[in-house]
C-alpha atoms as a PDB file:
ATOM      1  CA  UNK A   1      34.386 -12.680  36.499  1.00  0.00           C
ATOM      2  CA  UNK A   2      35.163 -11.106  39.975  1.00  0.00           C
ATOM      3  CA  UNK A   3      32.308  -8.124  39.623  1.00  0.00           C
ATOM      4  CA  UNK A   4      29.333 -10.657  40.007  1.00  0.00           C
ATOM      5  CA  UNK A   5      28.295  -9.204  43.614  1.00  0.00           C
ATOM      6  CA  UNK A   6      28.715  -5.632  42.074  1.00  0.00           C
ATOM      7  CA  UNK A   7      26.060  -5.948  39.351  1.00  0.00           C
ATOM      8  CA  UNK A   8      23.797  -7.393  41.855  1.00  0.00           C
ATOM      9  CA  UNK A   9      23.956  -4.169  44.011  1.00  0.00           C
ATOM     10  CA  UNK A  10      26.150  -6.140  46.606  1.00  0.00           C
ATOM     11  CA  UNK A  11      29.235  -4.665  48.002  1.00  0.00           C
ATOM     12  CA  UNK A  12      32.309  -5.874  47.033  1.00  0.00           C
ATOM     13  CA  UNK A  13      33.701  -8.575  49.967  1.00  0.00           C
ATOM     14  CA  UNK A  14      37.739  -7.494  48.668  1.00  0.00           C
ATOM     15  CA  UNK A  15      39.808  -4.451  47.539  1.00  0.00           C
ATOM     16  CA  UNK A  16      39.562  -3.241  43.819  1.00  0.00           C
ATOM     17  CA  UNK A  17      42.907  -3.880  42.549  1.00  0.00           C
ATOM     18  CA  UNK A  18      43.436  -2.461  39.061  1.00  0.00           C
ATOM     19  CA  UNK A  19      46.528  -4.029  37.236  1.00  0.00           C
ATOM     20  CA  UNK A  20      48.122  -2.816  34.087  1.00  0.00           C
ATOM     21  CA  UNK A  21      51.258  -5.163  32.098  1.00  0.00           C
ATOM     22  CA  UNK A  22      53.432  -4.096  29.421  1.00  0.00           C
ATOM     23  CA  UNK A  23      54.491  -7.947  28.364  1.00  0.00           C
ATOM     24  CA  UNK A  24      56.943  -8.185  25.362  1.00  0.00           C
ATOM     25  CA  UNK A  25      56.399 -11.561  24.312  1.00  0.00           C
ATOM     26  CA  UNK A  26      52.968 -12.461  22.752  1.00  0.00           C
ATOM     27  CA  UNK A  27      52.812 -15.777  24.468  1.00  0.00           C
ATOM     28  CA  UNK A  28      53.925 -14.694  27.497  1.00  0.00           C
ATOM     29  CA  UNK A  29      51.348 -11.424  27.232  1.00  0.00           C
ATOM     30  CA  UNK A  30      48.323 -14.309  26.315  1.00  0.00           C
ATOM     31  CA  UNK A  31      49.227 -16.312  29.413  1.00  0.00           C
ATOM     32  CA  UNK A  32      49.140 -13.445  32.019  1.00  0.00           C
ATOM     33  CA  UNK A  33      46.076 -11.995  29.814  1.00  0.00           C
ATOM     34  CA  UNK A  34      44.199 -15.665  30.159  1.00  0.00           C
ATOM     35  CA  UNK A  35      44.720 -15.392  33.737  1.00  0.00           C
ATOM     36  CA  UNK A  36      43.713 -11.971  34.710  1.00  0.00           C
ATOM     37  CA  UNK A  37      40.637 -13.016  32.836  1.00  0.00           C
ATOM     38  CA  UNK A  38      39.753 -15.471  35.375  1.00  0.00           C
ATOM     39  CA  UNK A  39      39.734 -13.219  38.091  1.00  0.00           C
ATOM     40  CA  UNK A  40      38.797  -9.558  36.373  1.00  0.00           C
ATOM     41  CA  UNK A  41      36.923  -7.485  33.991  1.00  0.00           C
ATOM     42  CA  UNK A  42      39.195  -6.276  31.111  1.00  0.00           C
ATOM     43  CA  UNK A  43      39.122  -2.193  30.730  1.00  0.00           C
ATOM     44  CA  UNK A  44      41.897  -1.649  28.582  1.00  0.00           C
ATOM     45  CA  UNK A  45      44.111  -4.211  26.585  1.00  0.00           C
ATOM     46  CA  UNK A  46      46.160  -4.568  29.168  1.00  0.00           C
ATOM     47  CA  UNK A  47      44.423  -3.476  31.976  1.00  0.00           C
ATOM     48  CA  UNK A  48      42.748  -5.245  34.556  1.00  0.00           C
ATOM     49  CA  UNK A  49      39.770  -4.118  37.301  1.00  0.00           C
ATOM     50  CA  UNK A  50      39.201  -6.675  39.882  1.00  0.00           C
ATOM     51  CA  UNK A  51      38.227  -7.504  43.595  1.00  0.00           C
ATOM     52  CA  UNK A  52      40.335  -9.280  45.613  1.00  0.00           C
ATOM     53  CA  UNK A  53      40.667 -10.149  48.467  1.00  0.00           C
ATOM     54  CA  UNK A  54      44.211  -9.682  50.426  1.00  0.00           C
ATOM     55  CA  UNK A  55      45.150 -13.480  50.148  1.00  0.00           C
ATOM     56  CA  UNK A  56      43.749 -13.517  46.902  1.00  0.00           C
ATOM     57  CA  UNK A  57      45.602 -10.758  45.388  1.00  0.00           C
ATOM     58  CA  UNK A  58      48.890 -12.503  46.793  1.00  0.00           C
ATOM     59  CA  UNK A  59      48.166 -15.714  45.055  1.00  0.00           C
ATOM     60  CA  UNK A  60      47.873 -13.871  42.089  1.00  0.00           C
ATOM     61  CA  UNK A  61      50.291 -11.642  42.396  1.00  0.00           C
ATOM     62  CA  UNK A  62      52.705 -15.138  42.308  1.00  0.00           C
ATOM     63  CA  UNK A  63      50.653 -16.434  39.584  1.00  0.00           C
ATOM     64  CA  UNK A  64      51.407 -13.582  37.496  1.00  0.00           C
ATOM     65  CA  UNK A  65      54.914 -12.896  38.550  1.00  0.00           C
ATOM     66  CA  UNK A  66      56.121 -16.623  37.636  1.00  0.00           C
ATOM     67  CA  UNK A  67      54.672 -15.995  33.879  1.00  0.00           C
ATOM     68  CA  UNK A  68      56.692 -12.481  33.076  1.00  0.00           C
ATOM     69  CA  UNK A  69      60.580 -11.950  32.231  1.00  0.00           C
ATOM     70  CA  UNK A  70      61.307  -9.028  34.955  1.00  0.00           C
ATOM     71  CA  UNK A  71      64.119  -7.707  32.503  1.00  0.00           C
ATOM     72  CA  UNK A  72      61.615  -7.445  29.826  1.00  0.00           C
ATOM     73  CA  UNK A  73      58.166  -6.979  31.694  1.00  0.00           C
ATOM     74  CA  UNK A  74      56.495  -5.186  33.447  1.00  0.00           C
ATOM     75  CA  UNK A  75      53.454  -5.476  36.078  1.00  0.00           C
ATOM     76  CA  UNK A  76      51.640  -2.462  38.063  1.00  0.00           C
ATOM     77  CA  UNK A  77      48.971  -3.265  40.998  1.00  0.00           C
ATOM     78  CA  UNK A  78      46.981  -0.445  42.135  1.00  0.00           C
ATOM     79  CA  UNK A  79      45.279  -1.337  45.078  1.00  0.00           C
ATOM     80  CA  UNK A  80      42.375   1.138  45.817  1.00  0.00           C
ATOM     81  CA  UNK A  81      40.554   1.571  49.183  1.00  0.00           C
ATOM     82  CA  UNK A  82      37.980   3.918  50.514  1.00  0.00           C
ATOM     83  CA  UNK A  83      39.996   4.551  53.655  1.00  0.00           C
ATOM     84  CA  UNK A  84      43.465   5.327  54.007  1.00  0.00           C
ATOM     85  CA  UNK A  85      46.235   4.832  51.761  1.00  0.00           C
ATOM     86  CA  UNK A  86      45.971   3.010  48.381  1.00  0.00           C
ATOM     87  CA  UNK A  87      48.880   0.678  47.732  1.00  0.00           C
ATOM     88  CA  UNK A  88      50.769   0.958  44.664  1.00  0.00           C
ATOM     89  CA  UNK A  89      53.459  -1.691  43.355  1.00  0.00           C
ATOM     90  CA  UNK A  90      55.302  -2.458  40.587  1.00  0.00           C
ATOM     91  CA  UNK A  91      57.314  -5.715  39.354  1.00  0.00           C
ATOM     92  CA  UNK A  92      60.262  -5.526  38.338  1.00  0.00           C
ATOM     93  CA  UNK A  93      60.485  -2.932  41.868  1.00  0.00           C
ATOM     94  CA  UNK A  94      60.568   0.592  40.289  1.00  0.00           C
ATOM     95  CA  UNK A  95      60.530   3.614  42.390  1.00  0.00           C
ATOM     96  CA  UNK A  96      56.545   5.102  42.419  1.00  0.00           C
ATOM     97  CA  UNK A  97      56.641   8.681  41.996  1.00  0.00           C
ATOM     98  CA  UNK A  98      55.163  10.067  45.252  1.00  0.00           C
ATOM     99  CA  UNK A  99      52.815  12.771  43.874  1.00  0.00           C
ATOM    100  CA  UNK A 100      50.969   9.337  42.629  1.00  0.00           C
ATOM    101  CA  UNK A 101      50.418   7.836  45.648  1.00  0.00           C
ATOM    102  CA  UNK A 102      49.617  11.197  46.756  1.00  0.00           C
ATOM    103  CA  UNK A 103      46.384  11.686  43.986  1.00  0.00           C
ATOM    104  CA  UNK A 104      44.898   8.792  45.033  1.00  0.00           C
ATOM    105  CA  UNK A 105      44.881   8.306  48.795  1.00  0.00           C
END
């Protein structure tokens, strides 16, 4: 799990990035479940927390992309920061309703 340096009082060395999936297939769902758990702490069933770093949260990113059917799935990455914008994305590319990115900047 990513949060190791939290529960030891350490400061996080990437971004919290929380991602959410709505996967249609149970096999597919498993796979991209199976490999958020390597890199994440589960909040949710299909919610992610973890702490990434940027080129870490690209590699994933691909990882998880290459596992989902975009005309079926559905991926959302919500990267937070404590200064300036957070970064919101979805795949397949969805419009993101401003007032969200608004609530948490």
């Amino acid at each position: 799990m990513r949060f190791s340096s939290l529960r030891r009082g350490r400061a996080p060395t990437g971004l919290v990035t929380v991602i959410a999936y709505d996967v249609s297939d149970d096999g597919r769902r498993d796979r991209v479940a199976q490999v958020l758990e390597d890199h994440g702490n589960r909040v949710q069933y299909s919610v992610f927390e973890c702490v990434l770093t940027l080129s870490e949260f690209h590699a994933l990113r691909r990882a998880l992309e290459a596992l989902v059917d975009p005309r079926q799935d559905r991926l959302a990455y919500y990267r937070l920061r404590i200064f300036g914008p957070a970064s919101v994305s979805h795949f397949p590319d969805t419009p993101v309703d401003a007032r969200l990115t608004t609530m948490i900047t």
